[in-house]
Protein backbone atom coordinates (compact mmCIF):
# COMPACT_ATOMS: atom_id res chain seq x y z
CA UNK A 1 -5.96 -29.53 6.51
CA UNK A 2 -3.33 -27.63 8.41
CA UNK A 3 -3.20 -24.41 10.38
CA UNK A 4 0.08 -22.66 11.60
CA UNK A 5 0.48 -19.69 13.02
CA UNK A 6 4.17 -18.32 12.39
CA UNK A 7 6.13 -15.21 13.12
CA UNK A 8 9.09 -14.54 10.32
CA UNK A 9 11.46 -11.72 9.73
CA UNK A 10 11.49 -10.14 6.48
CA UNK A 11 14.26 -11.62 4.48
CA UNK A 12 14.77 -8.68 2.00
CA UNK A 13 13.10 -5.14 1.06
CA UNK A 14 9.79 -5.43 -0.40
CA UNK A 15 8.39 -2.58 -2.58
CA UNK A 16 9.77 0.73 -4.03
CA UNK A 17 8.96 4.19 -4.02
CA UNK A 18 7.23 5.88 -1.04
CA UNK A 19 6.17 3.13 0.67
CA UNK A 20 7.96 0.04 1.40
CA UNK A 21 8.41 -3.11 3.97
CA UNK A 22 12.09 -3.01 5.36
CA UNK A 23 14.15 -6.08 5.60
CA UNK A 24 14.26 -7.15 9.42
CA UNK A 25 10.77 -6.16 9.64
CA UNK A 26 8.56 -9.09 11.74
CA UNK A 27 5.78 -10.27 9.83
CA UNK A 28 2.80 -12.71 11.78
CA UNK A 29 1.56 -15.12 9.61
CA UNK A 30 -1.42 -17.05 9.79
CA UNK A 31 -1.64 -20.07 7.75
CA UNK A 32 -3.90 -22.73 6.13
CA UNK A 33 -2.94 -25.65 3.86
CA UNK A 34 -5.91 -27.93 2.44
CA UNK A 35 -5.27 -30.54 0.45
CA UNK A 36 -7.26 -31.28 -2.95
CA UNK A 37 -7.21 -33.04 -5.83
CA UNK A 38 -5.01 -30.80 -8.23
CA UNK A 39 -2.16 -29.82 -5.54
CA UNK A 40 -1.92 -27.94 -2.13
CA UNK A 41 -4.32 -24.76 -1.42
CA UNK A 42 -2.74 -22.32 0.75
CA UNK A 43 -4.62 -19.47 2.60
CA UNK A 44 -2.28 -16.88 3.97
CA UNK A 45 -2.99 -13.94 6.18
CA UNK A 46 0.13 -11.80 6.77
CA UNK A 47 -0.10 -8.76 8.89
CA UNK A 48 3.40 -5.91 9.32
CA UNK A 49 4.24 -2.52 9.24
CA UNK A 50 5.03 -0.84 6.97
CA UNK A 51 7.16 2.81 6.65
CA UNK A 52 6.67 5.09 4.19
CA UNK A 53 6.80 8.71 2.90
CA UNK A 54 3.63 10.59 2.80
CA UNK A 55 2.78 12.02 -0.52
CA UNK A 56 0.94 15.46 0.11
CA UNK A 57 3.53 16.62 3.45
CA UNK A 58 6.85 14.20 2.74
CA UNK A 59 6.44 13.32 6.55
CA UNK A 60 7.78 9.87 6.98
CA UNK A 61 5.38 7.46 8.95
CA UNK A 62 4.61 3.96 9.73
CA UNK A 63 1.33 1.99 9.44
CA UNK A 64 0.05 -1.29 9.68
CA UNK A 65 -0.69 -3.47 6.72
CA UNK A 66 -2.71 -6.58 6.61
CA UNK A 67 -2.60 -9.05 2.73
CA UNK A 68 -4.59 -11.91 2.59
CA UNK A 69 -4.26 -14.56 -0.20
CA UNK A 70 -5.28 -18.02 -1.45
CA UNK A 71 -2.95 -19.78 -4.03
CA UNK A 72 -2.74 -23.49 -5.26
CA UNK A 73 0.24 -25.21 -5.66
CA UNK A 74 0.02 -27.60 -7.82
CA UNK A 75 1.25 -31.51 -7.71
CA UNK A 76 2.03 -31.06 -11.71
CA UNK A 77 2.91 -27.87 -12.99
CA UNK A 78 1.16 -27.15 -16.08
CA UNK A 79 1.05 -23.43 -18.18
CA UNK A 80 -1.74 -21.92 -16.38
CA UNK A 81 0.14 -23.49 -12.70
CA UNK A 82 2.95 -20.81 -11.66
CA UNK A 83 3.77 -22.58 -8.24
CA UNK A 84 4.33 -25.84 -7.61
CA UNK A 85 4.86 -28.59 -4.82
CA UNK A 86 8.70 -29.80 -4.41
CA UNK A 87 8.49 -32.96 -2.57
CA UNK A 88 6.31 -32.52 0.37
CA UNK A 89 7.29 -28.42 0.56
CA UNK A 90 5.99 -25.46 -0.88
CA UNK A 91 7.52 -21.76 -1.48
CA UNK A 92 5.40 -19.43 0.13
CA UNK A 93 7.54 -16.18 -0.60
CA UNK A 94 7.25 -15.43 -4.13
CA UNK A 95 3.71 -15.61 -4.01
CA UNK A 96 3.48 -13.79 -0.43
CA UNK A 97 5.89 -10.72 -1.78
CA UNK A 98 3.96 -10.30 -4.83
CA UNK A 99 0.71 -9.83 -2.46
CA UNK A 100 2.55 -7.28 -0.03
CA UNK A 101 3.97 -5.51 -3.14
CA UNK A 102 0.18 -4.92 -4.62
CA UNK A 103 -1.24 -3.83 -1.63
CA UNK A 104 1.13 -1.37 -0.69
CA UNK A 105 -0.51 2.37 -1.46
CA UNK A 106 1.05 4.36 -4.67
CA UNK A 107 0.51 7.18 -3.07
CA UNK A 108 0.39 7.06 0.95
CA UNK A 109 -0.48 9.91 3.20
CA UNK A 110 0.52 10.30 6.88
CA UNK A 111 -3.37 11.04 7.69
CA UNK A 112 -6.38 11.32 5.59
CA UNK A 113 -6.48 15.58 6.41
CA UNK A 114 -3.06 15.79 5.40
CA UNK A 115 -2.98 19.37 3.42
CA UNK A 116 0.55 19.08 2.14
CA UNK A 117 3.09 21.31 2.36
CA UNK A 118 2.78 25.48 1.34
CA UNK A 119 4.26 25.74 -2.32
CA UNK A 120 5.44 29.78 -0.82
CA UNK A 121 7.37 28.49 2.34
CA UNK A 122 7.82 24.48 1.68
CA UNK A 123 6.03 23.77 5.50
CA UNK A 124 3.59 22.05 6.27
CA UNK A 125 0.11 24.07 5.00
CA UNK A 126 -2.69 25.02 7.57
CA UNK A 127 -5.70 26.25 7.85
CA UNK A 128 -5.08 29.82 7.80
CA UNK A 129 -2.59 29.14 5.04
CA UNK A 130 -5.58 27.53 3.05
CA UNK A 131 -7.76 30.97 3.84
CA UNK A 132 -4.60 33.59 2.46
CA UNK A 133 -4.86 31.12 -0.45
CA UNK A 134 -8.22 31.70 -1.37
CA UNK A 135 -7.32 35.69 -1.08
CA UNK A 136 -4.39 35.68 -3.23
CA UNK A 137 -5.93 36.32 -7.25
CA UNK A 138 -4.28 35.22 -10.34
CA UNK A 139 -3.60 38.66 -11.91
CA UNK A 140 -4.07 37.18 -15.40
CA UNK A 141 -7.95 36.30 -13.98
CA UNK A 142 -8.10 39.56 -11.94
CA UNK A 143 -10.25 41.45 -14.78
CA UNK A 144 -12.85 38.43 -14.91
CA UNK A 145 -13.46 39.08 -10.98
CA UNK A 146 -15.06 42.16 -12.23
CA UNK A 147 -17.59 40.40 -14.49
CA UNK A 148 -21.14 39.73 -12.45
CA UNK A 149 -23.32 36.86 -13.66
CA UNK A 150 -26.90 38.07 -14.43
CA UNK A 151 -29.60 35.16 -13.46
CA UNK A 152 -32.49 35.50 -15.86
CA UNK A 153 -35.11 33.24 -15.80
């Protein structure tokens, strides 16, 4: 068994859409390589940042993202083997990009309260926004508003 400990740039963009990991970014890496009977096991821990565009407020942000992984590469590749050892080496970036592409978030937000933006006045929405919302009445549902619920038991 081996255990490196690596820093690497980020060779090209990883992911689409809102949220992404930019080329140049630094990645840590934390690494483990066993050896067992069928190939080479490899435990990867890979921590960045990534940037992205939140989904409620379309606030760009940055946050830190942490994959973890185990994959065997195998001596002989077979139809249920998808990597492989090549001579003494083994390609840790297909298998490492598929992991940071899977747990990137579909659909991030800059903060767990974010409120989004005010469909009226395209800014950000508050609080008091949120309260003039709740005053405003559909007048197509104004008549029901009218209507009282009798409780009968």
């Amino acid at each position: 068994m081996r255990e490196r400990e690596r820093e690497v740039t980020v060779p090209e963009h990883f992911g689409e859409g809102l949220a992404s990991v930019r080329s140049g970014e630094v990645m840590h890496l934390d690494l483990r390589f066993e050896s067992v009977h069928e190939g080479i096991l490899a435990t990867v821990e890979a921590s960045m940042d990534y940037h992205a565009e939140c989904g409620r407020c379309l606030t760009e942000f940055t946050s830190p993202l942490k994959v973890e992984f185990v994959e065997l590469f195998a001596y002989t590749l077979t139809e249920a083997d998808e990597y492989g050892v090549h001579g003494d080496h083994v390609n840790l970036e297909p298998p490492l990009r598929d992991a940071i592409v899977l747990a990137l978030p579909f659909q991030p937000v800059c903060r767990p309260d974010c409120l989004g933006l005010n469909p009226k006045t395209g800014e950000p929405l508050t609080v008091e926004d949120l309260a003039e919302a709740d005053e405003d009445i559909d007048p197509r549902w104004a008549a029901l508003s009218e209507f009282q619920a009798d409780k009968t038991d």
